[in-house]
C-alpha atoms as a PDB file:
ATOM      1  CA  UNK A   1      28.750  26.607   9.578  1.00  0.00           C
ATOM      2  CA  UNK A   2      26.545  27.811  12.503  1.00  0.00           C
ATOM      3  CA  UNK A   3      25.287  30.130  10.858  1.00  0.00           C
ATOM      4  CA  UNK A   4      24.154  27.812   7.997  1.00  0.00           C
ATOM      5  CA  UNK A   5      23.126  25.055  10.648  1.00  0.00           C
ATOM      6  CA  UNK A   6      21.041  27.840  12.341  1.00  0.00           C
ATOM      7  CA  UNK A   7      19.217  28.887   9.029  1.00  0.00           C
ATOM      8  CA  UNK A   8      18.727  25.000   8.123  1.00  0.00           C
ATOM      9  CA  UNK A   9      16.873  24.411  11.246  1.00  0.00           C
ATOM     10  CA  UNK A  10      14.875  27.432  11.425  1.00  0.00           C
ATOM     11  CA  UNK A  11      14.013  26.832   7.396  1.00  0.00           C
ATOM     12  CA  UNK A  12      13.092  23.602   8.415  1.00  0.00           C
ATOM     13  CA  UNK A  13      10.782  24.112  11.564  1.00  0.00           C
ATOM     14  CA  UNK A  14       9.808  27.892  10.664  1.00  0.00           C
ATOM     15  CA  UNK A  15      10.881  28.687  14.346  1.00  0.00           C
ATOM     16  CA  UNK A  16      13.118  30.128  15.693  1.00  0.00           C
ATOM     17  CA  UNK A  17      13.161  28.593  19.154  1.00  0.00           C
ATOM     18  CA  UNK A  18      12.450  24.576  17.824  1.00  0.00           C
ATOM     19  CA  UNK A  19      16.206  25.563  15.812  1.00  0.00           C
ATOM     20  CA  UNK A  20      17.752  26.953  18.840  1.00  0.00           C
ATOM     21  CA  UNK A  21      16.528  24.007  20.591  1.00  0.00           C
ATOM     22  CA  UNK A  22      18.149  21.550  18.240  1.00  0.00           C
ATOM     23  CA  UNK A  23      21.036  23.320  18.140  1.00  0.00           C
ATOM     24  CA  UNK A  24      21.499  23.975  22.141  1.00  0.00           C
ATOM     25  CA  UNK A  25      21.411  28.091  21.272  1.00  0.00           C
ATOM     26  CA  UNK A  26      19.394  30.569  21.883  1.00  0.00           C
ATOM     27  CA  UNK A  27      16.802  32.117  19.992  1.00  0.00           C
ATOM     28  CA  UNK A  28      18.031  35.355  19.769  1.00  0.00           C
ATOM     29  CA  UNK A  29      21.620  33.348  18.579  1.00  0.00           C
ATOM     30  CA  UNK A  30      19.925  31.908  15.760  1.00  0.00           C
ATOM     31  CA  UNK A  31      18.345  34.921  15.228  1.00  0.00           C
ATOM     32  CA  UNK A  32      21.432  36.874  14.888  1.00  0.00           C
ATOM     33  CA  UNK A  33      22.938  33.731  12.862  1.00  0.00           C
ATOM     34  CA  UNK A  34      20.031  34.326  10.184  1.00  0.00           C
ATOM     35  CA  UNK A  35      20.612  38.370  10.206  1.00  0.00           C
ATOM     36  CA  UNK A  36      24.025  37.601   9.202  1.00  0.00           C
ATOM     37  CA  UNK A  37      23.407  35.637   6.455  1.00  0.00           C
ATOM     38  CA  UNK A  38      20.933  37.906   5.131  1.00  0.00           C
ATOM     39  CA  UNK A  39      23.044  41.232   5.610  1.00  0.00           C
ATOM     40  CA  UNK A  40      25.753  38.982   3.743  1.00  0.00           C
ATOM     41  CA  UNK A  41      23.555  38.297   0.840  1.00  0.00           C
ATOM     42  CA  UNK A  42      22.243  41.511   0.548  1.00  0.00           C
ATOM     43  CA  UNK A  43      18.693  39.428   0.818  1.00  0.00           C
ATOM     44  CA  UNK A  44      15.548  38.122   3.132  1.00  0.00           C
ATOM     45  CA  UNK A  45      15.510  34.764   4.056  1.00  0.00           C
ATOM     46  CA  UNK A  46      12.532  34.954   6.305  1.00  0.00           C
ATOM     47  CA  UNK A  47       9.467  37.177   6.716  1.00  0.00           C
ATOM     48  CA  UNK A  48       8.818  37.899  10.203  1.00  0.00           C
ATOM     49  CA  UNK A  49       5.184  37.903  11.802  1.00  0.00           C
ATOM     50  CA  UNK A  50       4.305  39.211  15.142  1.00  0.00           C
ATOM     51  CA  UNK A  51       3.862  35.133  15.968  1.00  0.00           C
ATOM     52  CA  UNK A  52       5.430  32.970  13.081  1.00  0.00           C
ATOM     53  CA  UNK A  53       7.995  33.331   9.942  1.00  0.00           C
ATOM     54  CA  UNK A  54       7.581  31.886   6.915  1.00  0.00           C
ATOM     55  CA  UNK A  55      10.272  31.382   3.926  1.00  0.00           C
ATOM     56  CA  UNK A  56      10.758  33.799   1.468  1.00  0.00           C
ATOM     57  CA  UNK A  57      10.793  32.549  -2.151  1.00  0.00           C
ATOM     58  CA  UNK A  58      15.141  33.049  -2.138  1.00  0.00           C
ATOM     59  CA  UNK A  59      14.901  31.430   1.311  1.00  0.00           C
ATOM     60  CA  UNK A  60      13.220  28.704   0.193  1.00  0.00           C
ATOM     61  CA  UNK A  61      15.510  28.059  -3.207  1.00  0.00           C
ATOM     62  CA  UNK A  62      18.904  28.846  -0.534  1.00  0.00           C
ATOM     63  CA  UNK A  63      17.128  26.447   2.027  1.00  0.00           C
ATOM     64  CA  UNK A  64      17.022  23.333  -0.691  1.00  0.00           C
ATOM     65  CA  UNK A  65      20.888  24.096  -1.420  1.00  0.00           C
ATOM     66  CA  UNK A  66      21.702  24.123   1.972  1.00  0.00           C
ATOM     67  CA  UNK A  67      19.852  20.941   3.289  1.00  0.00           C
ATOM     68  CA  UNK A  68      21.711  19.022   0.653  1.00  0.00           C
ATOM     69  CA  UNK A  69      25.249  20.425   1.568  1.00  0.00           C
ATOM     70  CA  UNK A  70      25.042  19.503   4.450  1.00  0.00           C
ATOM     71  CA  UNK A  71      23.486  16.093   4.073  1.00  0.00           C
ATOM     72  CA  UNK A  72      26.302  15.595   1.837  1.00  0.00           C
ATOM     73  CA  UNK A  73      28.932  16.760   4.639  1.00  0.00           C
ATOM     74  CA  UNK A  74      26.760  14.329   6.768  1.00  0.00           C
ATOM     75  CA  UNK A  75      27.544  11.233   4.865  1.00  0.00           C
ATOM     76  CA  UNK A  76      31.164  12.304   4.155  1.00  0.00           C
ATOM     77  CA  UNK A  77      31.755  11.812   8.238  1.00  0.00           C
ATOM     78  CA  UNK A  78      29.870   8.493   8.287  1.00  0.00           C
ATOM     79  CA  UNK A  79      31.917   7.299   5.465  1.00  0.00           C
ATOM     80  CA  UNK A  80      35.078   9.145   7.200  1.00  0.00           C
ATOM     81  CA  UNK A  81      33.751   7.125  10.484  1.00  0.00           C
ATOM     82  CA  UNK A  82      33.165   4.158   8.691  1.00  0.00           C
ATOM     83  CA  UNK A  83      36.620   4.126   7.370  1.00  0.00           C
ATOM     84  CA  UNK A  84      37.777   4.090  11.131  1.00  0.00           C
ATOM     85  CA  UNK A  85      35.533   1.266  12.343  1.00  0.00           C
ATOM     86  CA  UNK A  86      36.263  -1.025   9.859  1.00  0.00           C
ATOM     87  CA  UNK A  87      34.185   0.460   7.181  1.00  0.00           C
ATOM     88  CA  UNK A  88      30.878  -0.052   8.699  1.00  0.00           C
ATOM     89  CA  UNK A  89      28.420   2.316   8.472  1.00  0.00           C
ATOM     90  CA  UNK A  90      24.892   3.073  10.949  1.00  0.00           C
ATOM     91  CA  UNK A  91      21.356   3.282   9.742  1.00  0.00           C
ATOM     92  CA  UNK A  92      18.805   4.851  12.805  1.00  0.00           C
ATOM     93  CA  UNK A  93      15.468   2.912  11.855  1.00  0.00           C
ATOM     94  CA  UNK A  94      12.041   3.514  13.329  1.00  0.00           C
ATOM     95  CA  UNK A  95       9.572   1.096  12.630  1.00  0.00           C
ATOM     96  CA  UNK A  96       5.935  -0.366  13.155  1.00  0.00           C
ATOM     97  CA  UNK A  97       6.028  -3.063  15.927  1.00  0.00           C
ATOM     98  CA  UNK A  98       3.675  -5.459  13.243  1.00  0.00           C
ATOM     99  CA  UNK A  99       6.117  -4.394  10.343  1.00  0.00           C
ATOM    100  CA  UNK A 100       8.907  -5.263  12.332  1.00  0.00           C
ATOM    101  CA  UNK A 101       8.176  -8.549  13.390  1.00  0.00           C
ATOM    102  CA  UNK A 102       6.674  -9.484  10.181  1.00  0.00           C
ATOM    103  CA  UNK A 103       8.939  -8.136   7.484  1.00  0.00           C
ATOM    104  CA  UNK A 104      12.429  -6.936   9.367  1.00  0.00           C
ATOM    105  CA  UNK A 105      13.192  -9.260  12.071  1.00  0.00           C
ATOM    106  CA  UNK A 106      12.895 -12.855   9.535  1.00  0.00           C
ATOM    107  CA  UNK A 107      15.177 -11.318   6.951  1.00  0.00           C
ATOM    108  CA  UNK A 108      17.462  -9.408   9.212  1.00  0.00           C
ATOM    109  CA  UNK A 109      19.980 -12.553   9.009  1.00  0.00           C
ATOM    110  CA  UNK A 110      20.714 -11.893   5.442  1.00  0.00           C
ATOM    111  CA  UNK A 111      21.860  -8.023   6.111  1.00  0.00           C
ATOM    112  CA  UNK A 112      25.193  -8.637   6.672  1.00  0.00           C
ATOM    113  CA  UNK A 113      25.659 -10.805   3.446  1.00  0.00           C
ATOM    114  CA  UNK A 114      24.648  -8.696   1.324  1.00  0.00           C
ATOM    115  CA  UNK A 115      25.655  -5.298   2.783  1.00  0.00           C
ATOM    116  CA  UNK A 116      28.326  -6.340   5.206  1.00  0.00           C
ATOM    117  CA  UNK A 117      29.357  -2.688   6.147  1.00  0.00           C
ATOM    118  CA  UNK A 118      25.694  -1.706   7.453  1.00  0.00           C
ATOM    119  CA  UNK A 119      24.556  -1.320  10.868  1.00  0.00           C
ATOM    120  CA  UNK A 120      20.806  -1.177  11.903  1.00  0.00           C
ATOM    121  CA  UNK A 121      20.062   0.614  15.014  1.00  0.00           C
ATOM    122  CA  UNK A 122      16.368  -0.292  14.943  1.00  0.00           C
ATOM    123  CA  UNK A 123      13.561   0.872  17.270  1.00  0.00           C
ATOM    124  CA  UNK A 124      10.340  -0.361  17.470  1.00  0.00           C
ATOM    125  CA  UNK A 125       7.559   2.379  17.912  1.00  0.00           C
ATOM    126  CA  UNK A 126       4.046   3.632  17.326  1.00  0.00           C
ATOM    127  CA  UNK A 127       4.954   7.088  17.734  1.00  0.00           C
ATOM    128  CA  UNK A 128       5.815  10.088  15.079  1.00  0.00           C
ATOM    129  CA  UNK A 129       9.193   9.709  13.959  1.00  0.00           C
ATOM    130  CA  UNK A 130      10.653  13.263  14.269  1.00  0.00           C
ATOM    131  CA  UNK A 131      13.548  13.016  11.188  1.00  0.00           C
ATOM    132  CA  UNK A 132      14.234  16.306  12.226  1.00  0.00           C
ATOM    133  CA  UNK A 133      16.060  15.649  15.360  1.00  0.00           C
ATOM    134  CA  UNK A 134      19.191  13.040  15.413  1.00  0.00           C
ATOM    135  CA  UNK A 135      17.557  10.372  16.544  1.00  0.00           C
ATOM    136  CA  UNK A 136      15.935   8.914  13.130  1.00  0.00           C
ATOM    137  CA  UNK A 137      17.327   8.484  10.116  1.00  0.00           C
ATOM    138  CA  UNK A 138      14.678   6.674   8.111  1.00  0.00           C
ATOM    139  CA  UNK A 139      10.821   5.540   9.526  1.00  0.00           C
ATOM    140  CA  UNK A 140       8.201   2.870   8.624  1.00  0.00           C
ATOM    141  CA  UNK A 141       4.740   4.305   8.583  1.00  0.00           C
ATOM    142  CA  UNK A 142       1.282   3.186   7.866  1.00  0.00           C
ATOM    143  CA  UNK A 143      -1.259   5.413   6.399  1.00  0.00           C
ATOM    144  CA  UNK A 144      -1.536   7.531   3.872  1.00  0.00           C
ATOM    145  CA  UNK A 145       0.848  10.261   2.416  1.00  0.00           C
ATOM    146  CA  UNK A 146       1.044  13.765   3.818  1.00  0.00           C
ATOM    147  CA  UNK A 147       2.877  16.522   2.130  1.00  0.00           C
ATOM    148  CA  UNK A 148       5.163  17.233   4.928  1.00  0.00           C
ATOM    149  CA  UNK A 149       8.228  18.193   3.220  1.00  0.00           C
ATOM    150  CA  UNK A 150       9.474  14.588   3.851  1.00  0.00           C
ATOM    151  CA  UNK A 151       9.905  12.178   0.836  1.00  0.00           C
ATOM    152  CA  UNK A 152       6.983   8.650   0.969  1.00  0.00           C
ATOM    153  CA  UNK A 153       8.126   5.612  -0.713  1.00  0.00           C
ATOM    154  CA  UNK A 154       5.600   3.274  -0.776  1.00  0.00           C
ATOM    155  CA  UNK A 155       6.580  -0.030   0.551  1.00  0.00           C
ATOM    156  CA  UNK A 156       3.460  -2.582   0.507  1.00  0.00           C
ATOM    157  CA  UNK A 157      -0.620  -1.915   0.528  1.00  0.00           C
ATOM    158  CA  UNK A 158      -2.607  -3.966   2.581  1.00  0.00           C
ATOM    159  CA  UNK A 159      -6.124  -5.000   3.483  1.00  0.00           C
ATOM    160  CA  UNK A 160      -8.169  -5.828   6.193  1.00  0.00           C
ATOM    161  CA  UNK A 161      -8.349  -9.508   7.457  1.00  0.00           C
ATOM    162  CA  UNK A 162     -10.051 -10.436  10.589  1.00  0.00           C
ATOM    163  CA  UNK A 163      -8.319 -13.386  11.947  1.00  0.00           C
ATOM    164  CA  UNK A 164      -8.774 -16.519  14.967  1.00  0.00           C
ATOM    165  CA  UNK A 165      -7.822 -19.126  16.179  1.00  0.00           C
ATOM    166  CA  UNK A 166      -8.580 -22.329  13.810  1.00  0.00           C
ATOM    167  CA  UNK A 167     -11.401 -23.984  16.027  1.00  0.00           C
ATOM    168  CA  UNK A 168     -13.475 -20.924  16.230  1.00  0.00           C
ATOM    169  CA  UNK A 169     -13.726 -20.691  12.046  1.00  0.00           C
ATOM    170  CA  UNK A 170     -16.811 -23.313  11.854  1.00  0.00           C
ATOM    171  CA  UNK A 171     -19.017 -20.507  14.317  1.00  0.00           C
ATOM    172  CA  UNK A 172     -18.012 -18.177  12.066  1.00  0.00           C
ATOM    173  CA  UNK A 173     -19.841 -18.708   8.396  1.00  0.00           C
ATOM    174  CA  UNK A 174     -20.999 -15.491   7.890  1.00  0.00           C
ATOM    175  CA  UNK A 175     -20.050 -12.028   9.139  1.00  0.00           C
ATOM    176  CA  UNK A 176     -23.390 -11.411  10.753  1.00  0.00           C
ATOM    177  CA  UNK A 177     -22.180 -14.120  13.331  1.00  0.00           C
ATOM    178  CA  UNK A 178     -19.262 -12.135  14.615  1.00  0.00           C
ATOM    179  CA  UNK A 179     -22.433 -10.740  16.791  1.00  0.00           C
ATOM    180  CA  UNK A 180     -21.374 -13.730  19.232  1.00  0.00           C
ATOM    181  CA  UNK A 181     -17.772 -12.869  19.268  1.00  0.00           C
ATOM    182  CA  UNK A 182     -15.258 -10.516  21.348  1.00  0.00           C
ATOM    183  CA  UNK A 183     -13.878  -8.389  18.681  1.00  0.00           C
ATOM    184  CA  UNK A 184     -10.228  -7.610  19.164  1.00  0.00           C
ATOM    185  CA  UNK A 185      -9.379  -3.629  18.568  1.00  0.00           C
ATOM    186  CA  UNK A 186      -5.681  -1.639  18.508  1.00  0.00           C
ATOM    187  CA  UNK A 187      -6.038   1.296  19.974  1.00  0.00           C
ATOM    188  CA  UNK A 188      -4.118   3.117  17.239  1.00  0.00           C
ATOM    189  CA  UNK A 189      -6.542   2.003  14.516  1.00  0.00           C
ATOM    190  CA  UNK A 190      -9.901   2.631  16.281  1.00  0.00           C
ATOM    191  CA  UNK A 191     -11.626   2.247  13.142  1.00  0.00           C
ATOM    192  CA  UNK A 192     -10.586  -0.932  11.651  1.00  0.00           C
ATOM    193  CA  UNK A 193     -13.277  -3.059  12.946  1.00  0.00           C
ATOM    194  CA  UNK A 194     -16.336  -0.336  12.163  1.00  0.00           C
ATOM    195  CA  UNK A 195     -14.779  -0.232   8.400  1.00  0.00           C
ATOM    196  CA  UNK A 196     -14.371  -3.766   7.875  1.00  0.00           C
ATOM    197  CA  UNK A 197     -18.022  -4.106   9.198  1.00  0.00           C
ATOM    198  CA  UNK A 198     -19.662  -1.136   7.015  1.00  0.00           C
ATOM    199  CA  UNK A 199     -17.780  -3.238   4.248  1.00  0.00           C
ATOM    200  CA  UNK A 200     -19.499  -6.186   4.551  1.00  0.00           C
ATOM    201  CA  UNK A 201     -23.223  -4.675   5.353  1.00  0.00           C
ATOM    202  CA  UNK A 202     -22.805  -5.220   9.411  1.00  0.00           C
ATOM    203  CA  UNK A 203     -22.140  -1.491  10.024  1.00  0.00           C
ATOM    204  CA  UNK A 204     -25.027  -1.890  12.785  1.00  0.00           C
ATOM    205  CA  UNK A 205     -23.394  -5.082  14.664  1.00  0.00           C
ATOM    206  CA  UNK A 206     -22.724  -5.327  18.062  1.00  0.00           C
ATOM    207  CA  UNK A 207     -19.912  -7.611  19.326  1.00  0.00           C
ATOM    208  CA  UNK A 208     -20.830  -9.468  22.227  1.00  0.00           C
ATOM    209  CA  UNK A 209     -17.649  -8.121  23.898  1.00  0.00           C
ATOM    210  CA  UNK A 210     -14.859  -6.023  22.883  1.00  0.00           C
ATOM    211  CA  UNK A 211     -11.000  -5.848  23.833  1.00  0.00           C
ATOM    212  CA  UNK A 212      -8.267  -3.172  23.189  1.00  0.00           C
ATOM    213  CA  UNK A 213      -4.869  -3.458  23.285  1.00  0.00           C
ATOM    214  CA  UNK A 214      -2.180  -1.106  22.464  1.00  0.00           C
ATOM    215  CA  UNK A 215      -0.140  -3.119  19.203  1.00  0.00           C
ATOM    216  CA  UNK A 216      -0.950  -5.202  16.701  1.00  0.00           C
ATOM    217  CA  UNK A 217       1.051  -8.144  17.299  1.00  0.00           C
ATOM    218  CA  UNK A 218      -0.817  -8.111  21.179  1.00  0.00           C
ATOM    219  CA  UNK A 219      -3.796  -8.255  18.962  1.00  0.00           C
ATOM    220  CA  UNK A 220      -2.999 -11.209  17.248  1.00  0.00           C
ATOM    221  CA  UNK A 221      -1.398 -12.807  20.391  1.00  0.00           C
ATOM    222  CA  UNK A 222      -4.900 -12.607  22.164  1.00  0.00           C
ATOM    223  CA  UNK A 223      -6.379 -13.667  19.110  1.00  0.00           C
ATOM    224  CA  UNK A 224      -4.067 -16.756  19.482  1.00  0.00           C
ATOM    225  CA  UNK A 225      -4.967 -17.602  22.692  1.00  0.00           C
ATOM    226  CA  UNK A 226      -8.532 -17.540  21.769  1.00  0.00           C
ATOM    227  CA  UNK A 227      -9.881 -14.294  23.207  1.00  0.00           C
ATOM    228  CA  UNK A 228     -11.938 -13.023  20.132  1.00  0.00           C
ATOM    229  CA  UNK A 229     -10.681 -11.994  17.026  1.00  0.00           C
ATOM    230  CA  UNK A 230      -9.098  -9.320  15.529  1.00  0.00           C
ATOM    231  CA  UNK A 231      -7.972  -7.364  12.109  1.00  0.00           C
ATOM    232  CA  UNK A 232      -4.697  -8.532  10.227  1.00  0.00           C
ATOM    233  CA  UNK A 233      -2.745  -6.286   7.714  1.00  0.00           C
ATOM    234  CA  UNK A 234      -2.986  -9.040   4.728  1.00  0.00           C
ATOM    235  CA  UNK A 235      -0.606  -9.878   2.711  1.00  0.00           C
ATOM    236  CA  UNK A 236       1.732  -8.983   5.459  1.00  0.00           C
ATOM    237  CA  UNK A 237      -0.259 -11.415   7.523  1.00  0.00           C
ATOM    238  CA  UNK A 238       1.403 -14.372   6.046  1.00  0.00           C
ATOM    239  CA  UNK A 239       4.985 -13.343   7.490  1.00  0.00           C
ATOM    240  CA  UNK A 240       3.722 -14.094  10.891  1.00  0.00           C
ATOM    241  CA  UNK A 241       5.662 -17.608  12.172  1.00  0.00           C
ATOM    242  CA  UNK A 242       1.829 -20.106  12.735  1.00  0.00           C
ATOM    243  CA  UNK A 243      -0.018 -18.029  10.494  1.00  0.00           C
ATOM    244  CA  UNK A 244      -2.570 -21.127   8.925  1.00  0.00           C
ATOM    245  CA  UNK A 245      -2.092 -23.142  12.151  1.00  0.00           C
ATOM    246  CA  UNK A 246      -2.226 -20.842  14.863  1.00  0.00           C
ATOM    247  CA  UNK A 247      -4.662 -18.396  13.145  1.00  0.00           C
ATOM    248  CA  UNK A 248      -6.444 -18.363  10.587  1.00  0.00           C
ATOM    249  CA  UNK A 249      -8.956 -16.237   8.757  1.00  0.00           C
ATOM    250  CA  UNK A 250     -12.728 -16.542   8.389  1.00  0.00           C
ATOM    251  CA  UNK A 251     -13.383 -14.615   5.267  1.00  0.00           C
ATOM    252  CA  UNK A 252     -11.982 -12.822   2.362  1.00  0.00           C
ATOM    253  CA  UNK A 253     -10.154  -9.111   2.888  1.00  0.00           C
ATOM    254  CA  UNK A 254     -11.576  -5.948   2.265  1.00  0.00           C
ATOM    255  CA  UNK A 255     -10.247  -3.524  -0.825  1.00  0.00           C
ATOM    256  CA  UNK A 256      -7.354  -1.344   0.005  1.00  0.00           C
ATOM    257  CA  UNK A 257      -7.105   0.335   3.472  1.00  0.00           C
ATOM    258  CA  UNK A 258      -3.704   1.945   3.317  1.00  0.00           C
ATOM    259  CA  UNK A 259      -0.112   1.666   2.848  1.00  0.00           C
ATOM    260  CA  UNK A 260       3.233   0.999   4.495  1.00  0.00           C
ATOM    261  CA  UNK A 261       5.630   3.731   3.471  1.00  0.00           C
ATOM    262  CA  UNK A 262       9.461   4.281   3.671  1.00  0.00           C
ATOM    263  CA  UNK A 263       9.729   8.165   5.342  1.00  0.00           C
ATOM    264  CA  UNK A 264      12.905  10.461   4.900  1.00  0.00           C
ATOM    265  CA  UNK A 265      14.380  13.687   4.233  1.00  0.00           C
ATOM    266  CA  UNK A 266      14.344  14.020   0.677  1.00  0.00           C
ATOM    267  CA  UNK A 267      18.245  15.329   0.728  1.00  0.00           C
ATOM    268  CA  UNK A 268      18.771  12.213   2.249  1.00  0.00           C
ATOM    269  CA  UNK A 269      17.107   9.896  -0.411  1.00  0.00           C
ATOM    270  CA  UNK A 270      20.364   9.359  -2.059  1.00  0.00           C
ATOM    271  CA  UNK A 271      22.836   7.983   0.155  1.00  0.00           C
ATOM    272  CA  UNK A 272      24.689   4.837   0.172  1.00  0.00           C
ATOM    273  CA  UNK A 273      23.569   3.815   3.257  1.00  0.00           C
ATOM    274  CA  UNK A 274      19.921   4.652   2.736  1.00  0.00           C
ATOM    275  CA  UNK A 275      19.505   3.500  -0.837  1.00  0.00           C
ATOM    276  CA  UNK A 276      21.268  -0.583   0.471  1.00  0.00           C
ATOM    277  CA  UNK A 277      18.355  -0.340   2.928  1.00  0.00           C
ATOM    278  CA  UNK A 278      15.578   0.607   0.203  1.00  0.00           C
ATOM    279  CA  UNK A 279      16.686  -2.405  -1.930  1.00  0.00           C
ATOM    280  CA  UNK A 280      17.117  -4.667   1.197  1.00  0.00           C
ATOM    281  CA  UNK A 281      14.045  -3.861   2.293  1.00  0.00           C
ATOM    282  CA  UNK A 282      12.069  -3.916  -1.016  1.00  0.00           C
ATOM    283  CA  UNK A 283      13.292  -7.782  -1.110  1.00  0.00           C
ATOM    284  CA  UNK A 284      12.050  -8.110   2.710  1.00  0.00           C
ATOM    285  CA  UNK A 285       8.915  -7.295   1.815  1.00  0.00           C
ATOM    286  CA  UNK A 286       8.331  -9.601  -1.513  1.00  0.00           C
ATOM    287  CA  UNK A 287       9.381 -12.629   0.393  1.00  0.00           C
ATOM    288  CA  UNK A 288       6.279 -11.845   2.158  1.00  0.00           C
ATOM    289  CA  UNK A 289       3.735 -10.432  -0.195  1.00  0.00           C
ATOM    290  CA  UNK A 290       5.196 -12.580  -3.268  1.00  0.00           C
ATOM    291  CA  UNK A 291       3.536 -15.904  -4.677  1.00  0.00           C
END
């Protein structure tokens, strides 16, 4: 088992010393781990570089087999450990702040009902989910999808939506006049504001002021309070509690910008506990986005 722990993290990170430091070893242990395996075998696993290793094409095809062995050991000992805590099981999720508070948080009541042995341990985080390490089982992402050797589900697109506070939507009859406004940025999505803009033929405006802030629901709290106005995800805009009375939005969205996206191991795609969150979620999402 160490030996095919070693070879699953190395396969994974193609290094040596990123395995040994999941695995609390040493590089030259996981080395030796690996030369094992392949004396065993009679075949290479890796090809060795002066500064990397790559797969070879039987490490690759014994790397798949391996992942998914021991994902399935993996959910054996949850289910084992469920068994012994009254059959319920733990789900590590990593999510968006916005998504959270939008989609998650106003239908996390009806979890228990309808999968009464599941457990969220949720964080809330802007940050790259490493599903790598033990701390994340499944992440919420926006973007777009990268071949990473992770599996993308998408979840919900969106649009752009600049949004204020009601009284300031009779200033505001054309885009042009955002010229007299303090537009409200997130400093992870620099360019929402210049692509909205370009979008509606004000590529060249100039706010008269501009704030940042680091999430998108501080965006649309200043927003709220009347300090300028910022870019909302829309549909996902309408799960916000006030949304219509506490904001509300001076023109139509843009065409698509990106997607939300349910990230995970793709050994891990079929397990109980991960496929009662997919369908949970999926209806999380429709209660916002639906008619």
């Amino acid at each position: 088992m160490t030996a095919l722990m070693a070879f699953e993290r190395a396969a994974t990170h193609l290094s040596f010393r990123r395995a040994a430091q999941d695995l609390g070893l040493s590089p030259s242990a996981v080395s030796h781990q690996i030369r094992g395996l392949e004396e065993r075998f009679g075949a290479r696993l890796f090809a060795r570089g002066a500064r990397a290793v790559r797969l070879t094409a039987a490490g690759e095809s014994y790397r798949l087999v391996v992942a998914a062995a021991l994902a399935q050991l993996d959910e054996a000992g949850r289910d084992l450990l469920g068994q012994a805590t009254g059959g319920r099981t733990e789900l590590r999720v990593s999510a968006l702040p916005f998504f959270t508070s939008t989609v998650i948080l106003p239908a996390l009541a009806d979890l228990p009902r309808h999968h009464p042995g599941l457990t969220l341990r949720l964080e809330t985080s802007h940050q790259y989910a490493d599903l790598d390490s033990a701390g994340v089982d499944v992440a919420i992402r926006f973007g777009r999808e990268r071949s990473s050797g992770l599996r993308f589900e998408p979840l919900v697109e969106v649009r752009s939506l600049p949004v204020c506070r009601p009284d300031k939507l009779g200033a505001l009859s054309t885009p042009a006049a955002l010229a007299d406004e303090v537009l409200i940025h997130v400093t992870q999505q620099p360019r929402a504001w210049p692509v909205w803009l370009e979008s509606v033929g004000q590529g060249q405006l100039k706010p008269r002021g501009e704030l940042w802030v680091d999430s998108m629901p501080a965006a649309l709290e200043a927003a709220e309070h009347g300090l300028g106005v910022t870019i909302a995800m829309h549909p996902l805009i309408r799960g916000r509690p006030g949304f219509g009375e506490t904001l509300a939005a001076p023109f139509a969205p843009t065409g698509r910008t990106g997607a939300f996206y349910l990230v995970m191991r793709p050994e891990q795609a079929q397990e109980r506990r991960i496929i009662a969150f997919r369908r949970w979620l999926a209806e999380a999402v429709e209660r916002v986005t639906g008619p």
